[in-house]
Protein backbone atom coordinates (compact mmCIF):
# COMPACT_ATOMS: atom_id res chain seq x y z
CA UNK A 1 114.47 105.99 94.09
CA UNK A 2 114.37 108.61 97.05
CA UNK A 3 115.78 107.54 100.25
CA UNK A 4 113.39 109.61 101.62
CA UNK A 5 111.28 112.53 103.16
CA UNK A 6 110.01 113.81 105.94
CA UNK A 7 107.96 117.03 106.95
CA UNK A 8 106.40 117.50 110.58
CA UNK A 9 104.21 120.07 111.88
CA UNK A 10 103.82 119.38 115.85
CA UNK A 11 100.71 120.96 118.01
CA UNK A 12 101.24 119.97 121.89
CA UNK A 13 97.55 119.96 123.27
CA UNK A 14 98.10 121.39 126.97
CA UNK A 15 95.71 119.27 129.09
CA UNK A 16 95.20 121.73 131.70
CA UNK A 17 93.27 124.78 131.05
CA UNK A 18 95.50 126.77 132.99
CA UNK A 19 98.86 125.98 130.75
CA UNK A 20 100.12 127.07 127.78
CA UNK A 21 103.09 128.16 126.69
CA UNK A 22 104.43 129.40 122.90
CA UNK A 23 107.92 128.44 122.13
CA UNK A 24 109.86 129.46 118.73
CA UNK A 25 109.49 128.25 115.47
CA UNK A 26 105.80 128.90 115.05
CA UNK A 27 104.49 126.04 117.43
CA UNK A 28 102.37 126.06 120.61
CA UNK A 29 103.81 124.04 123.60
CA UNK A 30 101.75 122.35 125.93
CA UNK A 31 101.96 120.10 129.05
CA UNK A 32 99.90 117.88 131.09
CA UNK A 33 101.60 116.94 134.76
CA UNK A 34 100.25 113.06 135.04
CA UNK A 35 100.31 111.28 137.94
CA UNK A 36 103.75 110.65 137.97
CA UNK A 37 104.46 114.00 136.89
CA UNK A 38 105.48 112.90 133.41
CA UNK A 39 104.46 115.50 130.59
CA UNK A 40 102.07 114.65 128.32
CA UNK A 41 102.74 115.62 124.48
CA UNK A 42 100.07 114.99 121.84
CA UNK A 43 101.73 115.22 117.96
CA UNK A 44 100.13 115.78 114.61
CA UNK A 45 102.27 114.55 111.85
CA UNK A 46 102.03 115.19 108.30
CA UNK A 47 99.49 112.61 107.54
CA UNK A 48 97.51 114.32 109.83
CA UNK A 49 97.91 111.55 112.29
CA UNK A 50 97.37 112.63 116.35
CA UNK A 51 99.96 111.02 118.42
CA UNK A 52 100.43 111.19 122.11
CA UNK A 53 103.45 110.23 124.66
CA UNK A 54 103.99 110.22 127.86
CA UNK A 55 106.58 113.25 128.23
CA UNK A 56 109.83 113.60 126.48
CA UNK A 57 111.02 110.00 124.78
CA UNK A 58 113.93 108.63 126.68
CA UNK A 59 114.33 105.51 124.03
CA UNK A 60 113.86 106.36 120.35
CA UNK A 61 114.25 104.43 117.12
CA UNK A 62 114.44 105.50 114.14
CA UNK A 63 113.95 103.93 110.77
CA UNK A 64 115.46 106.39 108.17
CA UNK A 65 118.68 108.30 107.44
CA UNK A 66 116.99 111.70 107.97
CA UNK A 67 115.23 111.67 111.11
CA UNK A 68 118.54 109.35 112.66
CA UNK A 69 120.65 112.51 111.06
CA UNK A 70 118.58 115.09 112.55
CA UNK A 71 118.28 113.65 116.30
CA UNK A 72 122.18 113.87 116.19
CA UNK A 73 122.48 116.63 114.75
CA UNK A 74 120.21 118.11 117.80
CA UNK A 75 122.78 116.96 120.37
CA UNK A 76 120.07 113.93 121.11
CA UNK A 77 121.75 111.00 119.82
CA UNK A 78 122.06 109.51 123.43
CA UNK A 79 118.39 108.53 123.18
CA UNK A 80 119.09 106.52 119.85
CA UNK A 81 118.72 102.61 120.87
CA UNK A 82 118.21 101.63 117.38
CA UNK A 83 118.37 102.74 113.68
CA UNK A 84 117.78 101.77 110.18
CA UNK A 85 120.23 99.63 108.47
CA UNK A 86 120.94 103.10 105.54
CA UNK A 87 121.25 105.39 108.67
CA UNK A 88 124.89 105.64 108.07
CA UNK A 89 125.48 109.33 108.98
CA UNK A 90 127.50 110.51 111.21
CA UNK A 91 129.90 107.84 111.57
CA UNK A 92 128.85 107.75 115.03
CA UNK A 93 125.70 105.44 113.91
CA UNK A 94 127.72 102.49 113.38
CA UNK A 95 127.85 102.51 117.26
CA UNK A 96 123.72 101.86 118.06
CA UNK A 97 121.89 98.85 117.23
CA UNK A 98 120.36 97.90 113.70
CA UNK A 99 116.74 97.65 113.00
CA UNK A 100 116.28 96.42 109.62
CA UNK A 101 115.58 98.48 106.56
CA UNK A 102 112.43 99.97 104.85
CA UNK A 103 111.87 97.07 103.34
CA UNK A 104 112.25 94.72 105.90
CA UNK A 105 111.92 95.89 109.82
CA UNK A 106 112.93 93.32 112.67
CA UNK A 107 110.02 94.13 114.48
CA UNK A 108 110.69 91.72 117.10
CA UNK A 109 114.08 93.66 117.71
CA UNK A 110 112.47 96.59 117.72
CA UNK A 111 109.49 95.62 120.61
CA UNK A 112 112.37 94.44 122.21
CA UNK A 113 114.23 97.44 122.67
CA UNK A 114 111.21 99.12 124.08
CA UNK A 115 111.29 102.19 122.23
CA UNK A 116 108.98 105.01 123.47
CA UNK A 117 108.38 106.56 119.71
CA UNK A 118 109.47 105.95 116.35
CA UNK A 119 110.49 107.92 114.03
CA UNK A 120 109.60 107.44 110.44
CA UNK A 121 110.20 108.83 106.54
CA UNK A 122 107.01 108.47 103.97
CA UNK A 123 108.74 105.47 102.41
CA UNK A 124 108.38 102.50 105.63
CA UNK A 125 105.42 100.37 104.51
CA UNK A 126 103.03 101.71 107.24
CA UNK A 127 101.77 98.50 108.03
CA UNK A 128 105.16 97.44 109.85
CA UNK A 129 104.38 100.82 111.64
CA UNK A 130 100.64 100.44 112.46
CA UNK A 131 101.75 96.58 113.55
CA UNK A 132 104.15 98.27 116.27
CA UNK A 133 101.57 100.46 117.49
CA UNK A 134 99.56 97.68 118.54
CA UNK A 135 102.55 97.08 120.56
CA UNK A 136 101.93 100.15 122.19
CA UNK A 137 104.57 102.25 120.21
CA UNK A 138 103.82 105.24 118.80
CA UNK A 139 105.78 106.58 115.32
CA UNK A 140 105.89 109.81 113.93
CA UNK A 141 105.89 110.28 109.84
CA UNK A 142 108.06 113.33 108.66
CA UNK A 143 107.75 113.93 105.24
CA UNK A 144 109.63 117.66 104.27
CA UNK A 145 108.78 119.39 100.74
CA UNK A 146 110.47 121.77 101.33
CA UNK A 147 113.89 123.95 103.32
CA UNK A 148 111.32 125.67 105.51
CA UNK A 149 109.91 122.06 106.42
CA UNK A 150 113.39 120.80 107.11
CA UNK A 151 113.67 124.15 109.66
CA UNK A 152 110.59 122.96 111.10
CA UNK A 153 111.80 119.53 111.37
CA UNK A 154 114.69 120.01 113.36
CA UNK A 155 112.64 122.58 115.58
CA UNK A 156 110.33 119.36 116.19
CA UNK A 157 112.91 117.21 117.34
CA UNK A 158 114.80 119.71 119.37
CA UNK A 159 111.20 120.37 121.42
CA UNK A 160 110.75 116.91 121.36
CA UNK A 161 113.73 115.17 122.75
CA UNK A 162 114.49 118.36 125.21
CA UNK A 163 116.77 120.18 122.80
CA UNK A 164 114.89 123.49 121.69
CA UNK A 165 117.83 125.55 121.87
CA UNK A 166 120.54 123.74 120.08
CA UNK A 167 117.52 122.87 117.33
CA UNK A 168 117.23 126.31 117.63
CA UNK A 169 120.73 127.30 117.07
CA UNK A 170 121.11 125.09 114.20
CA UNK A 171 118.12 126.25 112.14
CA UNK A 172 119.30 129.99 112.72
CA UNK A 173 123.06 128.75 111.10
CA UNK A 174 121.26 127.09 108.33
CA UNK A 175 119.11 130.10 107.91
CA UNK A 176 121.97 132.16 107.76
CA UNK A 177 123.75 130.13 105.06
CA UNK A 178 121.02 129.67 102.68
CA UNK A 179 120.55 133.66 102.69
CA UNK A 180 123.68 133.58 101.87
CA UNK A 181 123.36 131.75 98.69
CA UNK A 182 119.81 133.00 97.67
CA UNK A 183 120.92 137.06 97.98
CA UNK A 184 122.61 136.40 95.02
CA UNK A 185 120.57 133.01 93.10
CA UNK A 186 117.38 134.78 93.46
CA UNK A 187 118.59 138.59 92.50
CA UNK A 188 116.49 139.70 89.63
CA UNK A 189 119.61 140.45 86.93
CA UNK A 190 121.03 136.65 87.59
CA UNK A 191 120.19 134.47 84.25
CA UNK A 192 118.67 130.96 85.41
CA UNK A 193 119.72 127.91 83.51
CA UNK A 194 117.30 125.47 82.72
CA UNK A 195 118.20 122.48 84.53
CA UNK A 196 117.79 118.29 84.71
CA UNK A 197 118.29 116.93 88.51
CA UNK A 198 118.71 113.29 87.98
CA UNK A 199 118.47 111.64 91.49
CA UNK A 200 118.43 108.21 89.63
CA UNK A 201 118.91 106.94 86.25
CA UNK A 202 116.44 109.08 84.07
CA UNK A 203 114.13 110.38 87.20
CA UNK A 204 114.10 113.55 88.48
CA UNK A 205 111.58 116.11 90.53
CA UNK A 206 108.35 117.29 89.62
CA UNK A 207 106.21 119.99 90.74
CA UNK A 208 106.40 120.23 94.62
CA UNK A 209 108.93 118.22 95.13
CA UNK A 210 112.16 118.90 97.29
CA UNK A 211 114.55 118.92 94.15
CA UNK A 212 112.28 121.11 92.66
CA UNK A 213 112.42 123.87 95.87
CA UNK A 214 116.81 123.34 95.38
CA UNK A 215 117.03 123.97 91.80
CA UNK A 216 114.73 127.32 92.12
CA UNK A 217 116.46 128.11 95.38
CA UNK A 218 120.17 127.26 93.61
CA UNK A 219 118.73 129.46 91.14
CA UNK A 220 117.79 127.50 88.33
CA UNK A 221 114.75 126.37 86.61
CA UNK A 222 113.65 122.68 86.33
CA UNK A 223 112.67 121.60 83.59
CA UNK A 224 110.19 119.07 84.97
CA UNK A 225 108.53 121.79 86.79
CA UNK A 226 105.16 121.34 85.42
CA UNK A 227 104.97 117.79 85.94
CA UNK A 228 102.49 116.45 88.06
CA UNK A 229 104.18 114.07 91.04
CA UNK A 230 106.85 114.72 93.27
CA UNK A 231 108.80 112.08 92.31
CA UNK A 232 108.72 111.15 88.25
CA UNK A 233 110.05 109.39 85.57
CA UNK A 234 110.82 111.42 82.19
CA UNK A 235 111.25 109.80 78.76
CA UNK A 236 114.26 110.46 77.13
CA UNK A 237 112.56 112.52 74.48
CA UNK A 238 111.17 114.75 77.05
CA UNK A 239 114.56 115.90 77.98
CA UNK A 240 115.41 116.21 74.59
CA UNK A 241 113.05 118.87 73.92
CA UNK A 242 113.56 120.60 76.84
CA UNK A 243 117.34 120.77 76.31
CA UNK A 244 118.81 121.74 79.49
CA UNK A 245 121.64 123.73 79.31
CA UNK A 246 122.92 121.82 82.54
CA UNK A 247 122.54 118.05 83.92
CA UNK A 248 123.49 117.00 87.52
CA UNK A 249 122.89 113.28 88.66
CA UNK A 250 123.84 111.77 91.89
CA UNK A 251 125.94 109.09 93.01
CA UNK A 252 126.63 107.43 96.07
CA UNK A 253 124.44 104.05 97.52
CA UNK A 254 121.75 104.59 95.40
CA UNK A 255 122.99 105.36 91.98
CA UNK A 256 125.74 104.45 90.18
CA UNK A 257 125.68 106.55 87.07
CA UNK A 258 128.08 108.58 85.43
CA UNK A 259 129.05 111.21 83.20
CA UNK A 260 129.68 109.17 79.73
CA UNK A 261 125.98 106.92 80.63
CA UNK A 262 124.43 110.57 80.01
CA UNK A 263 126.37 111.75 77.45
CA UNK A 264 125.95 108.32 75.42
CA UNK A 265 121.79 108.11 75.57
CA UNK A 266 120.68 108.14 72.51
CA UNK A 267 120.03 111.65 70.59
CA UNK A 268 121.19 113.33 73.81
CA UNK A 269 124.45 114.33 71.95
CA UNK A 270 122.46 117.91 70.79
CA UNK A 271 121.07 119.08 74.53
CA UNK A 272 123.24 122.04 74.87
CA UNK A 273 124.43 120.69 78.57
CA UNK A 274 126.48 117.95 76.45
CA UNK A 275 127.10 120.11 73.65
CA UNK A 276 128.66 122.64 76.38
CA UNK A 277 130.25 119.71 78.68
CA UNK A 278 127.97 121.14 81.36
CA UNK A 279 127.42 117.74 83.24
CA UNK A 280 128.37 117.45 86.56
CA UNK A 281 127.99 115.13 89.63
CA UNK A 282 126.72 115.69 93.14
CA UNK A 283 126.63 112.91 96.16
CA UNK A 284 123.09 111.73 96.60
CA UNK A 285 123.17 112.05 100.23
CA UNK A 286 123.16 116.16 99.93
CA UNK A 287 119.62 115.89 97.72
CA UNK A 288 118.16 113.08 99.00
CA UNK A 289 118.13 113.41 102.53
CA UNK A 290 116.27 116.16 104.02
CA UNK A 291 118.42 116.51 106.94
CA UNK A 292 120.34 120.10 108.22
CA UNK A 293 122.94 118.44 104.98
CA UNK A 294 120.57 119.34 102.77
CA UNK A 295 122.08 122.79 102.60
CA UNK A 296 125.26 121.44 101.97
CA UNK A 297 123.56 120.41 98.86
CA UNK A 298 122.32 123.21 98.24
CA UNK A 299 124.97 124.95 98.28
CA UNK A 300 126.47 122.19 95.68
CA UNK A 301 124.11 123.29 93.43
CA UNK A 302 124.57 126.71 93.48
CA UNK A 303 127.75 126.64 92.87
CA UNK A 304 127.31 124.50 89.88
CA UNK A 305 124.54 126.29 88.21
CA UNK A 306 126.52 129.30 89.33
CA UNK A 307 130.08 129.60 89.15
CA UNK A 308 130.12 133.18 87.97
CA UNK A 309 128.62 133.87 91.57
CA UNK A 310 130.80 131.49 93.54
CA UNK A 311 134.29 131.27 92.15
């Protein structure tokens, strides 16, 4: 199943009448001076979920790959005094403390470590969360559908760990890179493959989904498109008659499938991606997460569905 998501929009309240400032990325700054002349930040996340701390987070844990990917990629990794158990990226993570995993958080580790906000994917049972709250830590839920979410994203942590401008920096590279791929995916004489994204054995991505924004953005067309979830398990026979003239699965932690499990389902041997050997693997870490490696992936894809346009 997915690792995970995450998707963030952030609205700092500003406290003060007087104050308020508009930064890049679309959002509107605030700032409260407290007592202590901390800054006060209030959050909406995308469960719609207000969340307020007490200026920028010096300690921060986080309990998935992407947001643990995305503080480090922001230059913020010095604030990390805990992750996830799968945050395994960069190699640098081996280096701060374990937490658990989605399944099973060491909640008393984490209260220990006095965290002043968590970060979170869709996938952590939110009653470990709302049971740290009560400890008087706050979490944040990011939950991306989408690349401009994942720009977003990594605008979000940049404000909120004190790192707008190499957030910044790094969207406007990843902009530049994806525009790169999509002037020539997306131009209108390109022919688009109809295409199966297996991100596990026999799932793929419905309509709205993540997988769903890289195959059209690769320049493909998915062939589960129209199929209600993000997330969804096809029956063989569905594939079948949608006969996708290319297959890509994953592999990596999560799967462990391969070429010749595909080719030998049953009645799969007439799909015209088998009949034309058009099977190919990507690593699962380059779909799955939603981090600034996500156009990595994408540009994986691309090239697959697309080698006439990137030899």
């Amino acid at each position: 199943m997915m690792k995970e998501g995450m998707k963030l929009t952030i609205v700092v309240v500003v406290a003060v009448a007087s104050v308020i400032a508009s930064f890049a990325g679309g959002y509107v700054l605030g700032s409260a001076n407290t007592q202590d002349n901390t800054k006060m930040f209030t959050l909406v996340d995308d469960l719609g979920r207000v969340v307020s701390l007490n200026g920028f987070p010096q300690r921060i844990i986080s309990v998935a790959p992407t947001p643990t990917e995305v503080v480090f990629a922001v230059g913020a990794e010095d604030l990390l005094v805990g992750i996830d158990t799968y945050s395994d990226y960069p190699n640098a993570t081996a280096n701060v403390t374990k937490i658990g995993d989605s399944s099973n958080l060491n909640v008393e580790k984490i209260i220990s470590l006095e965290p002043d906000v968590i970060i979170s994917s869709d996938l952590i049972p939110q009653a470990q969360l709302d049971f740290l709250a009560t400890h008087g830590i706050p979490y944040l839920i990011l939950t991306a559908k989408n690349i401009l979410d994942v720009y977003k994203d990594i605008r979000l942590i940049g404000q909120m760990t004190n790192h707008s401008s190499d957030a910044n920096a790094l969207v406007s590279s990843l902009q530049i890179r994806v525009k790169a791929i999509t002037d020539k995916t997306l131009a209108s004489n390109v022919t688009r493959p109809k295409t199966l994204l297996e991100y596990y054995p026999i799932w793929t991505y419905g309509r709205g989904s993540f997988g769903d924004d890289l195959i059209r953005l690769a320049g493909g067309i998915n062939i589960a498109e129209n199929m209600s979830g993000e997330y969804v398990s096809v029956d063989p026979s569905f594939v079948i008659s949608k006969n996708p003239d290319i297959i890509i699965y994953t592999v990596g932690s999560m799967t462990i499938t391969t070429k010749s499990d595909i080719t030998g389902r049953p009645g799969w041997q007439t799909i015209n991606a088998v009949v034309n050997d058009k099977i190919f693997e990507v690593n699962d870490d380059l779909i799955t997460l939603y981090g600034p490696r996500i156009v990595d992936g994408l540009e994986d894809l691309a090239a697959l569905l697309h080698p006439e346009l990137f030899p």
